[in-house]
Protein backbone atom coordinates (compact mmCIF):
# COMPACT_ATOMS: atom_id res chain seq x y z
CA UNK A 1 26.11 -45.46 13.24
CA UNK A 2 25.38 -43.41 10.44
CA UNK A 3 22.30 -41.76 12.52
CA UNK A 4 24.41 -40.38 14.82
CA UNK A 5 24.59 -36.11 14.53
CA UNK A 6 28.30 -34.86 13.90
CA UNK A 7 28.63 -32.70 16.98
CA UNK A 8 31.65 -31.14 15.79
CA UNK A 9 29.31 -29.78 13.33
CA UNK A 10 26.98 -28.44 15.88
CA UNK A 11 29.80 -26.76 17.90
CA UNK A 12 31.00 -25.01 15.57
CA UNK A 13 27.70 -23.91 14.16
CA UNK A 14 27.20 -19.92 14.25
CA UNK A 15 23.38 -18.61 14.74
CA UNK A 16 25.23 -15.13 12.26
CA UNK A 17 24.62 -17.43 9.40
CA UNK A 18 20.73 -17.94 9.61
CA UNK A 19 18.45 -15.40 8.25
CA UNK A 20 16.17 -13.35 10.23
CA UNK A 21 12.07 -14.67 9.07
CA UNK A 22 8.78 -13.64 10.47
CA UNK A 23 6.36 -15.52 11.44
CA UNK A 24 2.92 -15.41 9.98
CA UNK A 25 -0.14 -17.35 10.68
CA UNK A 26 -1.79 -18.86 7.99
CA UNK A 27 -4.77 -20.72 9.59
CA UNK A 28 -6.14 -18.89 12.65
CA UNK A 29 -8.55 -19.94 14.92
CA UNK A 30 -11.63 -19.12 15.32
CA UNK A 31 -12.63 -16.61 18.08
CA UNK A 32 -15.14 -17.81 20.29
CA UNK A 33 -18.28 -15.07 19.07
CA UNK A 34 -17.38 -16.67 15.33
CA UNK A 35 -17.75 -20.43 17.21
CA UNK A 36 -20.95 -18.99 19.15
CA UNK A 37 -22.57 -17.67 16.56
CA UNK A 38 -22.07 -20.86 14.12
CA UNK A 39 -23.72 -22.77 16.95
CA UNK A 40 -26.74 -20.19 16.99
CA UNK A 41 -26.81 -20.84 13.44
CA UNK A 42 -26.85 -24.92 12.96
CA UNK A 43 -23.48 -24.60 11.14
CA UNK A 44 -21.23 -27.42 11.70
């Protein structure tokens, strides 16, 4: 089947070829004061 991943591929694949990134998050959660306080305030 053409779905099917080459594993030759994958064998042979070398982790020197990927470049190093770092992580950022873009959407952080909300501590819980900020969540207690929008509760003391009626904001939903």
């Amino acid at each position: 089947m053409a779905d099917e991943p080459d594993m030759g591929e994958i064998a042979s694949f070398g982790k020197a070829k990927l470049k190093k990134m770092e992580t950022q998050e873009k959407n952080a959660l909300p501590t819980k004061e900020t969540t207690e306080q929008e509760k003391r305030s009626g904001i939903s």
